[in-house]
PDB file of N, CA and C in Angstrom:
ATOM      1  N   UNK A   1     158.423 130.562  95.654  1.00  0.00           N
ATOM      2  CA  UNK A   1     158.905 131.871  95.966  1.00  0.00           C
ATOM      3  C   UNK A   1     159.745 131.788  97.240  1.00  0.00           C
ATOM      4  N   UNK A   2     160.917 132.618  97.113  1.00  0.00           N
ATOM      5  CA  UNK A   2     161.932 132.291  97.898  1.00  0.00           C
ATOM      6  C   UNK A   2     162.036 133.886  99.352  1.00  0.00           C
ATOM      7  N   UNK A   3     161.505 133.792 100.355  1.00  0.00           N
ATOM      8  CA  UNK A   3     161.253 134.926 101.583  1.00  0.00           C
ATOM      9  C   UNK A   3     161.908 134.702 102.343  1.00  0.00           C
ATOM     10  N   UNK A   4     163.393 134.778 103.311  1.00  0.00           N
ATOM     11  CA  UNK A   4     164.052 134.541 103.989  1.00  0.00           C
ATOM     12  C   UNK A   4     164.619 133.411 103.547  1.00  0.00           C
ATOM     13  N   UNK A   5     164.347 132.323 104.874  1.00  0.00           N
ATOM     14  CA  UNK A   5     164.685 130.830 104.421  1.00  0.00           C
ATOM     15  C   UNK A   5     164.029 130.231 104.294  1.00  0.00           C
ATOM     16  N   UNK A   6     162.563 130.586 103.377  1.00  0.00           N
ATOM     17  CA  UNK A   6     161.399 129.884 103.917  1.00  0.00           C
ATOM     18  C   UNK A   6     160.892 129.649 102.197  1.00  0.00           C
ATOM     19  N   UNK A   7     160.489 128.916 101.826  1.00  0.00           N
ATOM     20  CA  UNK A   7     160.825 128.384 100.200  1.00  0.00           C
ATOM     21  C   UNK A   7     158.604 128.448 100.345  1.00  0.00           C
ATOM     22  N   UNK A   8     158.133 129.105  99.404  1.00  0.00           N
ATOM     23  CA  UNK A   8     156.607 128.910  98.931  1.00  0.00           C
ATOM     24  C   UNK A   8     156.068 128.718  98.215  1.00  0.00           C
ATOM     25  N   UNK A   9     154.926 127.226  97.673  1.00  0.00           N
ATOM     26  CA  UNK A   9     154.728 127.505  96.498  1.00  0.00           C
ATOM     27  C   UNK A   9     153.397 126.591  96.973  1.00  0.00           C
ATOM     28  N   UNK A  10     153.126 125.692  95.680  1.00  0.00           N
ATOM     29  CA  UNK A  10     151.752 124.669  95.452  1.00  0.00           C
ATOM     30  C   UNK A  10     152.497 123.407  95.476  1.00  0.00           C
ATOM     31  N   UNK A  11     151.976 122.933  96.064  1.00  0.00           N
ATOM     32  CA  UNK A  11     152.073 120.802  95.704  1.00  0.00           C
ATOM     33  C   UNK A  11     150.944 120.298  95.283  1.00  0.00           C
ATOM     34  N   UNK A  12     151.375 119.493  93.995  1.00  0.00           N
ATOM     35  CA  UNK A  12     150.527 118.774  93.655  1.00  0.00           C
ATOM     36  C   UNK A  12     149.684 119.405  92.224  1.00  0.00           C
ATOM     37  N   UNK A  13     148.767 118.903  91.505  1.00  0.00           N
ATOM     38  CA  UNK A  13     148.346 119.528  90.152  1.00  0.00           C
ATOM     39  C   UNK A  13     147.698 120.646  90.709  1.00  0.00           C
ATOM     40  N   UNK A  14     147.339 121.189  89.624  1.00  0.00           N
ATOM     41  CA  UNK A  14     146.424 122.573  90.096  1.00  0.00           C
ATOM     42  C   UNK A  14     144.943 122.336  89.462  1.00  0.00           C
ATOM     43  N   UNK A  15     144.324 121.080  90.320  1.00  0.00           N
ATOM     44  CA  UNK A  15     143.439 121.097  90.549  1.00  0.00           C
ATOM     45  C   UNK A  15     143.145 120.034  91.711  1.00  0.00           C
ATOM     46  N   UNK A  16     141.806 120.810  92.346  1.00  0.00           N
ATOM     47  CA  UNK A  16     141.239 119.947  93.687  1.00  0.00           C
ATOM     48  C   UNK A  16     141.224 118.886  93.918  1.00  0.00           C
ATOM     49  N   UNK A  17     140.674 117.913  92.520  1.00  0.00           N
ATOM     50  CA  UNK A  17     140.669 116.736  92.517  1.00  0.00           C
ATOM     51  C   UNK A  17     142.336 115.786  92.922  1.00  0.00           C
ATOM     52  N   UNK A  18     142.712 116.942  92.648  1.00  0.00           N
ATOM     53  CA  UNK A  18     144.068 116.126  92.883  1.00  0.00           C
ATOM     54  C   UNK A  18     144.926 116.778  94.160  1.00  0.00           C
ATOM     55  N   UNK A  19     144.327 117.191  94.786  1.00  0.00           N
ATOM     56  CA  UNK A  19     144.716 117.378  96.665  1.00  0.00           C
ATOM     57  C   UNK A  19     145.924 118.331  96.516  1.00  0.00           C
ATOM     58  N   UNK A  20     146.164 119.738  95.431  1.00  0.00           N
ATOM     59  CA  UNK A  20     146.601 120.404  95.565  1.00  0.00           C
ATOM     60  C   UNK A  20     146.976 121.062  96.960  1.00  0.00           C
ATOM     61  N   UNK A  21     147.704 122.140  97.303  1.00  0.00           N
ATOM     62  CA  UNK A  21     147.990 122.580  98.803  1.00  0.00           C
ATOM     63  C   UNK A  21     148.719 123.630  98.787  1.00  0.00           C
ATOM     64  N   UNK A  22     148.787 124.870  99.220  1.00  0.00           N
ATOM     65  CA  UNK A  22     150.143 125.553  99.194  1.00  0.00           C
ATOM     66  C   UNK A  22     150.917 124.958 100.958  1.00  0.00           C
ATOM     67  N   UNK A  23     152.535 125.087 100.588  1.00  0.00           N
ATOM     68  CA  UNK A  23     153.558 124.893 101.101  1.00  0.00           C
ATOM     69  C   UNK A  23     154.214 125.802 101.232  1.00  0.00           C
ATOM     70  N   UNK A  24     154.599 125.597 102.813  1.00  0.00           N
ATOM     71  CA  UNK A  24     155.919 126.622 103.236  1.00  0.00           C
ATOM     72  C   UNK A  24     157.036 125.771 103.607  1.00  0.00           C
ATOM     73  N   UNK A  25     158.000 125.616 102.998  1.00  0.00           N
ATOM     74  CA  UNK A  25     159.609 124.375 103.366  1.00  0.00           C
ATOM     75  C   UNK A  25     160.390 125.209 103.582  1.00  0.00           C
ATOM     76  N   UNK A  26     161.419 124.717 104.513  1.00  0.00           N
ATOM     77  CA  UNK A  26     162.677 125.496 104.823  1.00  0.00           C
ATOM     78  C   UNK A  26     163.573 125.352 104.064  1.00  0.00           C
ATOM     79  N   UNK A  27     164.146 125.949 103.099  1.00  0.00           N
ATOM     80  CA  UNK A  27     164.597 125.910 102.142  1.00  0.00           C
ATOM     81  C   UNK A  27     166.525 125.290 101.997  1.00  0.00           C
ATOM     82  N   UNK A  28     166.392 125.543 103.432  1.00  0.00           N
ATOM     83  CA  UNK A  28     168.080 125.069 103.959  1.00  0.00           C
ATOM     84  C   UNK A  28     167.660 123.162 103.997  1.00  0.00           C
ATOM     85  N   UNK A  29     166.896 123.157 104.929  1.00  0.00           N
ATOM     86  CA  UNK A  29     166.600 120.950 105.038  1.00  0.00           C
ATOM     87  C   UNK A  29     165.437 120.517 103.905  1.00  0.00           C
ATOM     88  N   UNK A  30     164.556 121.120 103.646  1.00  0.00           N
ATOM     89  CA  UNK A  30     163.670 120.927 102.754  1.00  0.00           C
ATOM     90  C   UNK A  30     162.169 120.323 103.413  1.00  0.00           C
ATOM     91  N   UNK A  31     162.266 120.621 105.331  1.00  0.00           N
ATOM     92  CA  UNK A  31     161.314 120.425 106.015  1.00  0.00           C
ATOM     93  C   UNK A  31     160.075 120.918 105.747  1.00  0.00           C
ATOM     94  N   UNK A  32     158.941 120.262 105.502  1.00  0.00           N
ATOM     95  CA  UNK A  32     157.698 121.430 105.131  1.00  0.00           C
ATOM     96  C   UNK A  32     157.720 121.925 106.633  1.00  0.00           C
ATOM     97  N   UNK A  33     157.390 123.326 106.846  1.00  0.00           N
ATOM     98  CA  UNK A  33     156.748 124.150 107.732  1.00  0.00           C
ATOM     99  C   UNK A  33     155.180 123.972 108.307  1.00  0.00           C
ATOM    100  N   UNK A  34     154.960 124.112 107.079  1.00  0.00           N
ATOM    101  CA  UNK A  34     153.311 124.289 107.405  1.00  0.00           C
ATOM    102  C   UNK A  34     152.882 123.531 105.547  1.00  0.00           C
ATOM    103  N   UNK A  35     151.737 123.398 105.428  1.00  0.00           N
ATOM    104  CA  UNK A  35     150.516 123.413 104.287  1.00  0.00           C
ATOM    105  C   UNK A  35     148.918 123.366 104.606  1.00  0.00           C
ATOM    106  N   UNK A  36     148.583 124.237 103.449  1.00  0.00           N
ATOM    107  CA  UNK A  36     147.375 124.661 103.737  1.00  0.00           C
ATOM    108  C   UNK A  36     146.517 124.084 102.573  1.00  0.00           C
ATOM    109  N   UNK A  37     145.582 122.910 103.164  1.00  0.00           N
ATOM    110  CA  UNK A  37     145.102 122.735 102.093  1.00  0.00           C
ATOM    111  C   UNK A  37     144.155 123.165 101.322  1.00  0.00           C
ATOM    112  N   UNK A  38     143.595 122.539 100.194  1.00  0.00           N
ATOM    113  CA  UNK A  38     142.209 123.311  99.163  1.00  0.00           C
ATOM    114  C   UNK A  38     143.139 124.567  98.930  1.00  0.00           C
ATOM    115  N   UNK A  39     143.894 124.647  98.707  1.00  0.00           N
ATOM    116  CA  UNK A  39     144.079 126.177  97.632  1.00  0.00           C
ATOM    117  C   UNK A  39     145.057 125.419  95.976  1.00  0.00           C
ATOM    118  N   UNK A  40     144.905 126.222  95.461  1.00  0.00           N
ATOM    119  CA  UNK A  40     145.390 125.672  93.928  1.00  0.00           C
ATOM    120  C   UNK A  40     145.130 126.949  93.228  1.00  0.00           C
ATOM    121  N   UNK A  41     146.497 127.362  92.254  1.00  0.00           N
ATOM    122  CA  UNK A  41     146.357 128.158  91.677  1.00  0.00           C
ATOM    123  C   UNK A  41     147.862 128.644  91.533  1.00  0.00           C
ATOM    124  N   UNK A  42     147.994 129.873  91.231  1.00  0.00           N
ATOM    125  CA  UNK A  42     149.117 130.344  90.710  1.00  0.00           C
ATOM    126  C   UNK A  42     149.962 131.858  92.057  1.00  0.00           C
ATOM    127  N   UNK A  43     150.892 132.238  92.332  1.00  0.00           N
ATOM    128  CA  UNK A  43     151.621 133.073  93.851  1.00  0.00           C
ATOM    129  C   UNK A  43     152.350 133.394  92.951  1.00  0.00           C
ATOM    130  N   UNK A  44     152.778 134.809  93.382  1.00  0.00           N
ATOM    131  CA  UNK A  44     153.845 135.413  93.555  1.00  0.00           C
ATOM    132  C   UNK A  44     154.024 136.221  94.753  1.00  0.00           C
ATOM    133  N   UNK A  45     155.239 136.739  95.306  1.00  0.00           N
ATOM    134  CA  UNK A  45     156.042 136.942  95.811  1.00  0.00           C
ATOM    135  C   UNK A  45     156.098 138.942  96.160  1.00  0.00           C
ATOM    136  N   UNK A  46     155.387 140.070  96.831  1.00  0.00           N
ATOM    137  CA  UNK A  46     155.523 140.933  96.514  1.00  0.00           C
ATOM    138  C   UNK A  46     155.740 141.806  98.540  1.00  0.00           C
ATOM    139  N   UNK A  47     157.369 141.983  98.063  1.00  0.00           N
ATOM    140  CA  UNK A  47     157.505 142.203  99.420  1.00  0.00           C
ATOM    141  C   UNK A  47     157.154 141.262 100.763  1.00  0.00           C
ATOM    142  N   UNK A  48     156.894 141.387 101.686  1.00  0.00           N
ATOM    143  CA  UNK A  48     156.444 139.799 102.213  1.00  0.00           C
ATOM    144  C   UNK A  48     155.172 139.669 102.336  1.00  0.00           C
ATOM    145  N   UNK A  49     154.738 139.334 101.287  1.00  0.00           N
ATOM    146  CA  UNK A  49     153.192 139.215 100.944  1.00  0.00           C
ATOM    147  C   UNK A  49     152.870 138.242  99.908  1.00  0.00           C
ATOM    148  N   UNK A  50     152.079 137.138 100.351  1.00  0.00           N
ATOM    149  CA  UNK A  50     152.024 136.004  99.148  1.00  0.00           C
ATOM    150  C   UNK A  50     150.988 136.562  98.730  1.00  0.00           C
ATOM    151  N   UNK A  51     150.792 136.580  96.897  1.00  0.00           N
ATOM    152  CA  UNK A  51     149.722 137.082  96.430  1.00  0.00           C
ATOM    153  C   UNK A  51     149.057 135.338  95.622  1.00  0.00           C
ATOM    154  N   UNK A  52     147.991 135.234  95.654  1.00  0.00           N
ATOM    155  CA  UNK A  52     147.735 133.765  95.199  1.00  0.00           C
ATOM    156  C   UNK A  52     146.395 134.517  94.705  1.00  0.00           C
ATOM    157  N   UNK A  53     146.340 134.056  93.214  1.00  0.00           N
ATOM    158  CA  UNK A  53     145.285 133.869  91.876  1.00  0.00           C
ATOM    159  C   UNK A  53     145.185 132.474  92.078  1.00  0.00           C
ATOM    160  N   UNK A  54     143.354 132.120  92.397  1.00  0.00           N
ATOM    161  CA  UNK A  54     143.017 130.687  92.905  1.00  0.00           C
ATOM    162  C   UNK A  54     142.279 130.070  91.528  1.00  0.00           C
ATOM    163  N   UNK A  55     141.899 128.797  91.437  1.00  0.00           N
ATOM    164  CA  UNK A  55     141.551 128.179  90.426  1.00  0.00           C
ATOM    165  C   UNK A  55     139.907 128.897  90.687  1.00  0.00           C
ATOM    166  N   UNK A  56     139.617 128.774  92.009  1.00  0.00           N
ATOM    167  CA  UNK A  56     138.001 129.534  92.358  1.00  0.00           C
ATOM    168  C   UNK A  56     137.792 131.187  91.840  1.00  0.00           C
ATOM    169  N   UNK A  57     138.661 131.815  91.382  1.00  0.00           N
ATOM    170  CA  UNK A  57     138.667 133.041  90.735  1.00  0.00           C
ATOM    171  C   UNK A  57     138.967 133.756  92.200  1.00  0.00           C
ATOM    172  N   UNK A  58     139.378 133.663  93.168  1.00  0.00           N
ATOM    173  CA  UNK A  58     139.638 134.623  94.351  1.00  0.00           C
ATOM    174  C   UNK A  58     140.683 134.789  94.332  1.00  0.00           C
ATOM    175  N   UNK A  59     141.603 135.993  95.033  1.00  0.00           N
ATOM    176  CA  UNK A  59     142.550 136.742  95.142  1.00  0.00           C
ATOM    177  C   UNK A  59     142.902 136.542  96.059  1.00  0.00           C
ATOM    178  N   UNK A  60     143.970 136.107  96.787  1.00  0.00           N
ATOM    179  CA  UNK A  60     144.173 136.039  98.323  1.00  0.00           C
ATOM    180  C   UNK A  60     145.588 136.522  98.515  1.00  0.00           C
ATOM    181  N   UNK A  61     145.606 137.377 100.109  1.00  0.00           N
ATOM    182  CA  UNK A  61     146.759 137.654 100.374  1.00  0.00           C
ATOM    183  C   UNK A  61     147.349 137.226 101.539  1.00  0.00           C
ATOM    184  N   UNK A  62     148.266 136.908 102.019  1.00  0.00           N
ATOM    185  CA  UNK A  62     148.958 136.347 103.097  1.00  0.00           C
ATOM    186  C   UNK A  62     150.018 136.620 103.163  1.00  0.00           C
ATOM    187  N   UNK A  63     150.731 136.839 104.599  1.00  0.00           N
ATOM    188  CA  UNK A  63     151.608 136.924 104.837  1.00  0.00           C
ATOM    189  C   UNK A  63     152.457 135.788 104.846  1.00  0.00           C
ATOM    190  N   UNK A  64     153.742 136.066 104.534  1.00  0.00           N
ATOM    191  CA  UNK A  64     154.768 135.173 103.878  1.00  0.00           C
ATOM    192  C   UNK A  64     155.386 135.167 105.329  1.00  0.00           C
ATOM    193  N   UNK A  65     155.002 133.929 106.084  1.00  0.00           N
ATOM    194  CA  UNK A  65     155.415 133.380 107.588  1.00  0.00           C
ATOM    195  C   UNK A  65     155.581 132.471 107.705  1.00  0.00           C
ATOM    196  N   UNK A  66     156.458 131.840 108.203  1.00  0.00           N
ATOM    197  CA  UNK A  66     157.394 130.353 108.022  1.00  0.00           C
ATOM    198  C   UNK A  66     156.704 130.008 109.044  1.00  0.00           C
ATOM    199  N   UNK A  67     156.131 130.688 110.039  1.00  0.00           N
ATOM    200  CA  UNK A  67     155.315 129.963 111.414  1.00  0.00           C
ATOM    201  C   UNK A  67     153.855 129.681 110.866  1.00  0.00           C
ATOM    202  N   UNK A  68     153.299 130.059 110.359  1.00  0.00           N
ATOM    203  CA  UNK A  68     151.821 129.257 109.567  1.00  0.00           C
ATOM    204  C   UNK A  68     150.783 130.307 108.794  1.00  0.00           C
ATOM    205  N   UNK A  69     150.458 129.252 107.361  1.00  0.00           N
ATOM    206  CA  UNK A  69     149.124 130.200 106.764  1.00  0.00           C
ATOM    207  C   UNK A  69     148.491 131.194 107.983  1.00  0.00           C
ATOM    208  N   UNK A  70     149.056 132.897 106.482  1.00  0.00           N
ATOM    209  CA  UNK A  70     148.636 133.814 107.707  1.00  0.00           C
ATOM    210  C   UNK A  70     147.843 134.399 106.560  1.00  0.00           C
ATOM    211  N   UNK A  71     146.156 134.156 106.084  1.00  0.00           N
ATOM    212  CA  UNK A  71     145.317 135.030 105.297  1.00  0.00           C
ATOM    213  C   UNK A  71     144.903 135.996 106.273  1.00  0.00           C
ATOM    214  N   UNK A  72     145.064 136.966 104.480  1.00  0.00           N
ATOM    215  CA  UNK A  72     144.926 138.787 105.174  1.00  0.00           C
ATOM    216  C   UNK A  72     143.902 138.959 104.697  1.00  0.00           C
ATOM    217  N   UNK A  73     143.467 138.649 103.469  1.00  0.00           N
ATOM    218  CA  UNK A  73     142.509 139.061 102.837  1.00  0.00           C
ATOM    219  C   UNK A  73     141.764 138.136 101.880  1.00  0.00           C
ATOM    220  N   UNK A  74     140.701 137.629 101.336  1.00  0.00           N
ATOM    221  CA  UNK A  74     140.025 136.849  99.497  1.00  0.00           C
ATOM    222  C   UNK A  74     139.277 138.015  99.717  1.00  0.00           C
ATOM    223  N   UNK A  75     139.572 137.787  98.197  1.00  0.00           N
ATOM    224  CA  UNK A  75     138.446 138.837  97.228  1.00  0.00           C
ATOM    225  C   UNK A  75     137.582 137.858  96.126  1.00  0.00           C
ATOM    226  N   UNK A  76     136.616 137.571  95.582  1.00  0.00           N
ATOM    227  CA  UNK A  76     136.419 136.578  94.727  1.00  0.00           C
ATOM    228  C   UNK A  76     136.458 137.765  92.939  1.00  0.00           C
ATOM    229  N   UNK A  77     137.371 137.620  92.325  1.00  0.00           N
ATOM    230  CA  UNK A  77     137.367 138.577  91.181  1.00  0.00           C
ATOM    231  C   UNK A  77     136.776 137.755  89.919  1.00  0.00           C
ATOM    232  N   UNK A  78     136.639 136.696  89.279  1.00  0.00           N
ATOM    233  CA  UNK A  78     136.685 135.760  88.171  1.00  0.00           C
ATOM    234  C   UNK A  78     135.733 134.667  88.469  1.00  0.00           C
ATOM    235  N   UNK A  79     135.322 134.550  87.864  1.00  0.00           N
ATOM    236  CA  UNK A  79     134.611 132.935  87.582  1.00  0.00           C
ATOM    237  C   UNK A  79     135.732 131.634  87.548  1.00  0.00           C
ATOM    238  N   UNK A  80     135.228 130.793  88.234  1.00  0.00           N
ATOM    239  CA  UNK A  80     136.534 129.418  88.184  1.00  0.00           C
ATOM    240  C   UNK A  80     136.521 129.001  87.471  1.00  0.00           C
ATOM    241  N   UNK A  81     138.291 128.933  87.175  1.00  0.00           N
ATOM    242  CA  UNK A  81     138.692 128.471  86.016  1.00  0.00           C
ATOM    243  C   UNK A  81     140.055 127.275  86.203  1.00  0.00           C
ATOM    244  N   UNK A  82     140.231 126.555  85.396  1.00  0.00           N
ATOM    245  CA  UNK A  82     140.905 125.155  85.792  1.00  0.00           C
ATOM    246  C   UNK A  82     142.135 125.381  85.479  1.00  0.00           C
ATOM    247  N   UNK A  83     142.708 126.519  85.067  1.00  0.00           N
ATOM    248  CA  UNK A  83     144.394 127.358  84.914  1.00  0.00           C
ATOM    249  C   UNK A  83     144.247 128.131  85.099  1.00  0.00           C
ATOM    250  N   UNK A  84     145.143 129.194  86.256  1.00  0.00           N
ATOM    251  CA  UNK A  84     144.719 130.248  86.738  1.00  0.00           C
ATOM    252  C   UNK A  84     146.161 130.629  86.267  1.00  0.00           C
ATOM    253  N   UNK A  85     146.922 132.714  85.910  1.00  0.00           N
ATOM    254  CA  UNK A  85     147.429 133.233  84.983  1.00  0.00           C
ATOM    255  C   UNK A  85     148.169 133.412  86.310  1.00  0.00           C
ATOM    256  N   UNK A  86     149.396 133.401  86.421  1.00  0.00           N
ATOM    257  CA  UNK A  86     150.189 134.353  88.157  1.00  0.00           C
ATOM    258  C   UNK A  86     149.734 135.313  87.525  1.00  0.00           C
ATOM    259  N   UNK A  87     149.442 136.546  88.340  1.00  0.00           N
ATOM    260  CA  UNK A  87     149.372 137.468  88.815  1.00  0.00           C
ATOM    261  C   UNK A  87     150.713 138.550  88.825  1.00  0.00           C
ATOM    262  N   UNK A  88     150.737 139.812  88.751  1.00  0.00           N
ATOM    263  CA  UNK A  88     151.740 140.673  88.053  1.00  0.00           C
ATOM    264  C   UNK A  88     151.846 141.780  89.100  1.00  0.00           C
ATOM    265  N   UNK A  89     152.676 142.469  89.586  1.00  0.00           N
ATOM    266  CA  UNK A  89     152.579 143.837  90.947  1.00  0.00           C
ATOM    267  C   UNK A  89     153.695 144.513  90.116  1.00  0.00           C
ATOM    268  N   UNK A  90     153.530 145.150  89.628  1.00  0.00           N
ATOM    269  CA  UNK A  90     154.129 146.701  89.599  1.00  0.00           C
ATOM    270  C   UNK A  90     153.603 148.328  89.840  1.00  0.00           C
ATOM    271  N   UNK A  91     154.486 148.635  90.458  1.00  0.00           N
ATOM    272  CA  UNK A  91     154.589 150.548  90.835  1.00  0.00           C
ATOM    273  C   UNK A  91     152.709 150.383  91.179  1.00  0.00           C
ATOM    274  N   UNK A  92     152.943 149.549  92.502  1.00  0.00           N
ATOM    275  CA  UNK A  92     151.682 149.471  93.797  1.00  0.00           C
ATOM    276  C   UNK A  92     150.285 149.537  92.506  1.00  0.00           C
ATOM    277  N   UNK A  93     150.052 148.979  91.556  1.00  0.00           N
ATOM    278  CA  UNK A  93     149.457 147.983  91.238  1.00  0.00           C
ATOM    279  C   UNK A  93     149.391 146.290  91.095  1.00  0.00           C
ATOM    280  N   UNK A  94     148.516 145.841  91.215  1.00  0.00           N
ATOM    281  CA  UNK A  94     148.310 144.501  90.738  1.00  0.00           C
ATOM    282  C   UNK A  94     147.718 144.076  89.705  1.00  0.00           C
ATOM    283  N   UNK A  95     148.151 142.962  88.628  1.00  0.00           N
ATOM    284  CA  UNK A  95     147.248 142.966  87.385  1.00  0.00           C
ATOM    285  C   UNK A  95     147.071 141.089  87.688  1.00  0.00           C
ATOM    286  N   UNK A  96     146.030 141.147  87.559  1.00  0.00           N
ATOM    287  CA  UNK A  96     145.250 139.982  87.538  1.00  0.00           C
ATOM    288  C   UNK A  96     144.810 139.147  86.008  1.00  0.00           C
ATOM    289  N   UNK A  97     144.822 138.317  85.356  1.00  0.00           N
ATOM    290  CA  UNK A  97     144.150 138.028  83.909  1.00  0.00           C
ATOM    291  C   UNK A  97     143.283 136.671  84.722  1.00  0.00           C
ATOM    292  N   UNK A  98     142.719 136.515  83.592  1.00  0.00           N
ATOM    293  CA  UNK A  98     142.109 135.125  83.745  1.00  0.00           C
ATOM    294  C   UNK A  98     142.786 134.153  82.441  1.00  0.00           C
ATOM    295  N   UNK A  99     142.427 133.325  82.187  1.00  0.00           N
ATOM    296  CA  UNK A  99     143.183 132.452  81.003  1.00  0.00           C
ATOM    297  C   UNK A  99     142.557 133.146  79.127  1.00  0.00           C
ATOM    298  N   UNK A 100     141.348 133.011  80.128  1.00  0.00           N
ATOM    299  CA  UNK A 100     140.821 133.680  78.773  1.00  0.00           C
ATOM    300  C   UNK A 100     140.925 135.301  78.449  1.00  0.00           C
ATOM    301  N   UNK A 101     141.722 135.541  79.188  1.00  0.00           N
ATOM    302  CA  UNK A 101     142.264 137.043  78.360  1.00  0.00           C
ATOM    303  C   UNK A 101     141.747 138.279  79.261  1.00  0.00           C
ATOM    304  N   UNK A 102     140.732 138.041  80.543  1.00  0.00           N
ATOM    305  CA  UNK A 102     139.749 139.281  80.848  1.00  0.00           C
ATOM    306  C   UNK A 102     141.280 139.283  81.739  1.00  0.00           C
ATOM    307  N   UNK A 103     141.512 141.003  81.816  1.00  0.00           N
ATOM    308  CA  UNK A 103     142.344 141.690  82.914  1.00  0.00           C
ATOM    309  C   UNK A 103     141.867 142.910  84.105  1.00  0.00           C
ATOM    310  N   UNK A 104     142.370 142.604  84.964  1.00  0.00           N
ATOM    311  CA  UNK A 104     141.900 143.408  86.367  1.00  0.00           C
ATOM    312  C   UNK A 104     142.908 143.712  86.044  1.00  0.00           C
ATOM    313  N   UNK A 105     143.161 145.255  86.577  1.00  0.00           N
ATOM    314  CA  UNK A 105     144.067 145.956  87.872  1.00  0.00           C
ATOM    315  C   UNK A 105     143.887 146.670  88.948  1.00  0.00           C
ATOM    316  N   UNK A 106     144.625 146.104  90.019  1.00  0.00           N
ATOM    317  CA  UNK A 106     143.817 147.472  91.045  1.00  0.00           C
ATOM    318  C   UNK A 106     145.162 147.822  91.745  1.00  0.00           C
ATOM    319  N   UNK A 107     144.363 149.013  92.329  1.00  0.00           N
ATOM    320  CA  UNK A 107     145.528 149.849  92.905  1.00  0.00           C
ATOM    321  C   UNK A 107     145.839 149.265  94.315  1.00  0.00           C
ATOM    322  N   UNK A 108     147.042 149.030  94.557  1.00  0.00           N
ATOM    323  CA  UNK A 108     147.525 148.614  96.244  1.00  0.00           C
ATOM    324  C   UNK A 108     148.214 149.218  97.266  1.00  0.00           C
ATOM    325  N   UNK A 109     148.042 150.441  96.680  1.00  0.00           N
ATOM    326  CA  UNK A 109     148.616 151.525  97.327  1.00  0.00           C
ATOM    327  C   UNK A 109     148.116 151.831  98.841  1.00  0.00           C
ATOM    328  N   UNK A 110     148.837 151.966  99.373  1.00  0.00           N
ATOM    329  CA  UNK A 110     148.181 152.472 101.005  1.00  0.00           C
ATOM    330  C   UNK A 110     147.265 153.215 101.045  1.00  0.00           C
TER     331      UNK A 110
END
């Protein structure tokens, strides 16, 4: 996900065993910024707010800051699962699935 000049996503498989991480690179040199490790799972991008669906079934939010992992919030919603679904934000909801089909939404409204 692309926030200023600051490029965000996962390295590595999306699972633990394999030293997954989310990454912040500068998207102009391709310098990593920062990484945070043990997370794995699936981000999107909503306003400057990283939304990350984790392989551990938690919800996490962070601010999208090229100066370092900034968690705002986990929620644990799902049982862990070894493919996690991105996650969906429209009109100040969020919709959450799991692989196997169960769907959250909640409201994110102020």
């Amino acid at each position: 996900m692309l926030c200023g000049d600051s490029l965000y996503g996962f390295d590595g498989y999306i699972d633990y065993q394999q030293g997954q991480a989310l990454v912040c690179l500068d998207s102009r040199t391709g310098t990593i910024r920062w990484r945070q490790e043990k997370l794995a799972g699936q981000l999107i991008l909503a306003g400057d707010r990283l939304v990350l669906t984790l392989v551990t079934g938690d919800l996490v939010l962070a601010r999208a800051a090229p100066e370092a992992y900034d968690k705002l919030a986990r929620a644990h919603l799902f049982p862990p699962e070894r493919c996690t679904v991105p996650p969906s934000f429209a009109s100040g909801r969020l919709y959450c699935r799991t692989g196997a089909g169960r769907l959250l939404c909640l409201d994110m409204a102020p």
